[in-house]
Protein backbone atom coordinates (compact mmCIF):
# COMPACT_ATOMS: atom_id res chain seq x y z
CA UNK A 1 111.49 110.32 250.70
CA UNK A 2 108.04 108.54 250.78
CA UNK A 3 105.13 110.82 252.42
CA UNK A 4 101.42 110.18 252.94
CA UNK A 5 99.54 112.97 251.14
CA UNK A 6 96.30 113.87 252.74
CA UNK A 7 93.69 116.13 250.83
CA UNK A 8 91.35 117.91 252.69
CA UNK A 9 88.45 119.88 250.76
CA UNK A 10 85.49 121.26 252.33
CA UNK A 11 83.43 121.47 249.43
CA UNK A 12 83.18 125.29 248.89
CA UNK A 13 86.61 126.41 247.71
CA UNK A 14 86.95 122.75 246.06
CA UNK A 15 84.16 121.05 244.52
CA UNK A 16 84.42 117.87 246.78
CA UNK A 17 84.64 116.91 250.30
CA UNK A 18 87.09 114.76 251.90
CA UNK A 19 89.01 113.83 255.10
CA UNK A 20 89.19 115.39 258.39
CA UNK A 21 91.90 116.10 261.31
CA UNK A 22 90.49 112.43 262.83
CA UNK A 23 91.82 110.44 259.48
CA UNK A 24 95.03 112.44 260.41
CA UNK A 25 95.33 111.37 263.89
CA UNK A 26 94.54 107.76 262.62
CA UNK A 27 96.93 107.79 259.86
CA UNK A 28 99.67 108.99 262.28
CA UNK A 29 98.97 105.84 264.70
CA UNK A 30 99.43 103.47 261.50
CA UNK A 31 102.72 104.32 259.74
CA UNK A 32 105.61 106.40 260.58
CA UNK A 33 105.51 107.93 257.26
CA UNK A 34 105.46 112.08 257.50
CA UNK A 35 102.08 113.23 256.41
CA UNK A 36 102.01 116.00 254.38
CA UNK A 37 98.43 117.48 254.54
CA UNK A 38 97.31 119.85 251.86
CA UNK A 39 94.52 122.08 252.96
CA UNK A 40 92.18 122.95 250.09
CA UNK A 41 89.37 124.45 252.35
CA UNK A 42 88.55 128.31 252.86
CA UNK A 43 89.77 130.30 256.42
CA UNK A 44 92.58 127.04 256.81
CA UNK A 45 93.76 129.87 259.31
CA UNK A 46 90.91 128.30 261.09
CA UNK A 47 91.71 124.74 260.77
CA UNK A 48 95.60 124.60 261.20
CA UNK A 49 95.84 123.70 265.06
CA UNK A 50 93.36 121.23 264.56
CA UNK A 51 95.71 119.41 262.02
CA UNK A 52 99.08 120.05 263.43
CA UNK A 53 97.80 118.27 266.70
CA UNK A 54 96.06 115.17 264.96
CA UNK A 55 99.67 114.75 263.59
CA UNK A 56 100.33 116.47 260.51
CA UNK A 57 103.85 116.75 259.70
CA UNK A 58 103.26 119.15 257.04
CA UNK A 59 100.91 121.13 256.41
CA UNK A 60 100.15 123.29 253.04
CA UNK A 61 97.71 126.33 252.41
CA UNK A 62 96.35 127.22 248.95
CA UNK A 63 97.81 131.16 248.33
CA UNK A 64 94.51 131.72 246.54
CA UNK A 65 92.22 131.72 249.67
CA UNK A 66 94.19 133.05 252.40
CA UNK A 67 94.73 136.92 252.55
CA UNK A 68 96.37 136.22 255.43
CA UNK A 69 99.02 133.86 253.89
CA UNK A 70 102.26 135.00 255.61
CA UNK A 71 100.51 135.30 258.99
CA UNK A 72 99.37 131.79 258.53
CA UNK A 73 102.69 130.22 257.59
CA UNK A 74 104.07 131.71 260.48
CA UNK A 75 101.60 130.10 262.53
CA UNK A 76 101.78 126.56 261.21
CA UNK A 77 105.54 127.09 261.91
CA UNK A 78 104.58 127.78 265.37
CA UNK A 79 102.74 124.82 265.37
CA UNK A 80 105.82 122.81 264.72
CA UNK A 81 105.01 121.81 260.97
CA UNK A 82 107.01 122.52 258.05
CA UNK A 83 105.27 124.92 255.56
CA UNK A 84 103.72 124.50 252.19
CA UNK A 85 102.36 126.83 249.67
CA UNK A 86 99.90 126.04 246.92
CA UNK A 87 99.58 127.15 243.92
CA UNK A 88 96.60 126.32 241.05
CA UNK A 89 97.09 125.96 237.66
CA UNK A 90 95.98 129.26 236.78
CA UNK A 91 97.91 131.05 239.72
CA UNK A 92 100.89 132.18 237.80
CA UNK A 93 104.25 131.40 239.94
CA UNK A 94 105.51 134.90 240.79
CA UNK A 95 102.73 135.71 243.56
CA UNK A 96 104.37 133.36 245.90
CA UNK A 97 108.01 135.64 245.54
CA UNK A 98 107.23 137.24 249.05
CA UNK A 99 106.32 134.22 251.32
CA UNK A 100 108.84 131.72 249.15
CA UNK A 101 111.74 132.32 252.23
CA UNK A 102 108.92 131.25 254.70
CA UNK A 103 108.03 127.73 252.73
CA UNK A 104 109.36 123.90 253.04
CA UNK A 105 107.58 123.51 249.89
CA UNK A 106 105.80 124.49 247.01
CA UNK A 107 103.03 122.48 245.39
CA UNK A 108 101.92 123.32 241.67
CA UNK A 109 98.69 121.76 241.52
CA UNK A 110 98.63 120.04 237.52
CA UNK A 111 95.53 119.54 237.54
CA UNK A 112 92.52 121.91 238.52
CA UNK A 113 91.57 120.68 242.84
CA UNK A 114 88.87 118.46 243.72
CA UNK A 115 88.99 115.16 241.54
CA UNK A 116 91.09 112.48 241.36
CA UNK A 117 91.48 110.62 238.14
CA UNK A 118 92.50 114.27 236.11
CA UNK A 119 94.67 115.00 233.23
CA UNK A 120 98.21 116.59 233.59
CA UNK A 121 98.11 120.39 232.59
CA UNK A 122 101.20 120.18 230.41
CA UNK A 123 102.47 124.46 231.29
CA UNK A 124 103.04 122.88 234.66
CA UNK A 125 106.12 121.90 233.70
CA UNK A 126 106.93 125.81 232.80
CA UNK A 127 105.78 126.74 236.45
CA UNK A 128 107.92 124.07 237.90
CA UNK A 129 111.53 125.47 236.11
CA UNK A 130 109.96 129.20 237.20
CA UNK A 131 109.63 127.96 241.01
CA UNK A 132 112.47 125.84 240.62
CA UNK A 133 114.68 129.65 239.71
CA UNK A 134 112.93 131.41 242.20
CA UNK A 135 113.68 128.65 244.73
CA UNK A 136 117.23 129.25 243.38
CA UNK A 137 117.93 132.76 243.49
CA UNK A 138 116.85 132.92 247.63
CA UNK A 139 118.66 130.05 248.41
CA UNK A 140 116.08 128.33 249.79
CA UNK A 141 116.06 124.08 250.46
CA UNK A 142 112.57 123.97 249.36
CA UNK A 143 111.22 121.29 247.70
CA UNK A 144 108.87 121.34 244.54
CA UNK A 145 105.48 119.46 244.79
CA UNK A 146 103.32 118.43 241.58
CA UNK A 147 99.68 117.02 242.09
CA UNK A 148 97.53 116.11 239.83
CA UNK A 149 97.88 113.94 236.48
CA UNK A 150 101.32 112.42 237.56
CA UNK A 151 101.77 108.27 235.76
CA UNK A 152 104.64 106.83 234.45
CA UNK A 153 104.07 108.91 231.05
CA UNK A 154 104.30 112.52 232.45
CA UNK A 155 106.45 111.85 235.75
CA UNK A 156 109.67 111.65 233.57
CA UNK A 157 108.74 115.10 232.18
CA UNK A 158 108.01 116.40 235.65
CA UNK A 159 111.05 115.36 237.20
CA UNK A 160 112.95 116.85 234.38
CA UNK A 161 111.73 120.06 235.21
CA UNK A 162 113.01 120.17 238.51
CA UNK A 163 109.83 118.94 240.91
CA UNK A 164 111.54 116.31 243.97
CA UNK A 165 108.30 115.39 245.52
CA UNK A 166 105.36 113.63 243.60
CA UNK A 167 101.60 113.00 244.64
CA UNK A 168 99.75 110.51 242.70
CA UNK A 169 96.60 108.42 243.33
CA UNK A 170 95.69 107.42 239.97
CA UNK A 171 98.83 106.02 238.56
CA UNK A 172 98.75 104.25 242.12
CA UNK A 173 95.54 103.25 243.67
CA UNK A 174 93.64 101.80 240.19
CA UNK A 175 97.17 100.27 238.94
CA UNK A 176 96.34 96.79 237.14
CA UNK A 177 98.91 95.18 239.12
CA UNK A 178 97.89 96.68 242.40
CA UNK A 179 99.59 99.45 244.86
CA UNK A 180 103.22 98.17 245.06
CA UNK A 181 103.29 97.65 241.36
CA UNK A 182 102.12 101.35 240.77
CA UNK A 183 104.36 102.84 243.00
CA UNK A 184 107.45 100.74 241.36
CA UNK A 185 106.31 101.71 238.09
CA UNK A 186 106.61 105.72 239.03
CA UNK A 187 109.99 105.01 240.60
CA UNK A 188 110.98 103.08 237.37
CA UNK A 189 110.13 105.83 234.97
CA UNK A 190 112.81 108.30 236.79
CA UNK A 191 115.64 105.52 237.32
């Protein structure tokens, strides 16, 4: 399933800022893509209504900055949005056990927030068959995320190791042969 993936950073718990609940609202008037919006702000508690009613479809906390994080899954659940949990690359996997049977899905960030244009983090892959077991032993439907890194050359990898759902820029957005080509070229390397 194709989403738009919309990173929001408030330049304190990332090092960059970026888009707002009005770039939501406007991508929601131009495709009828979901958008999955991935919070990397502090207190997204704060912020969540503001998203869910500019449109987000999804929308997914970081489980470093919220000590809240059940309470504010619930919410966004409330809000009519399906749930996503974040984890960075040096958040090991297990501290999402307890809120797992509360998530849509989980995104293991591969490459440290804040810039596009990163490296993979090759024990991502480990993290991904860990969530992947976990997701497994709950019976839960949700789906693994992996930002950050993803091109044709580490995709196959990723998709190996159980992630469904892929965000890339990159590998998309500075492709030689443009956008369509980039995405093909992703799609190609799993077929």
């Amino acid at each position: 399933m194709d989403w738009v993936h919309i990173d929001v950073m408030d330049g304190s718990f990332v090092p960059n800022i970026s888009m707002g609940p009005f770039i939501v609202e406007t991508c929601k008037k131009i495709t009828a893509v979901p958008l999955n919006v991935h919070l990397m702000i502090n207190k997204p508690e704060n912020h969540i209504n503001a998203f869910a009613n500019a449109g987000a479809d999804n929308l997914t906390i970081h489980i470093e900055n919220n000590p809240n994080v059940h309470r504010t899954l619930q919410a966004i659940q409330n809000l009519g949005c399906s749930t996503g949990i974040t984890l960075n690359p040096g958040t090991p996997a297990y501290v999402i056990k307890d809120v797992l049977p509360l998530v849509d899905l989980v995104l293991l960030m591969s490459v440290n927030p804040g810039f596009s244009g990163q490296k993979f983090i090759p024990h991502t892959l480990q993290k991904v068959a860990e969530v992947k077991e976990m997701i497994a032993s709950i019976n839960s439907s949700a789906v693994i995320q992996v930002d950050g890194g993803v091109n044709e050359e580490t995709l196959p990898d990723i998709y190996r190791a159980g992630a469904r759902n892929i965000v890339a820029a990159t590998a998309i957005f500075k492709h030689p042969e443009g956008i369509s080509a980039g995405i093909q070229a992703l799609r190609n390397s799993i077929a």
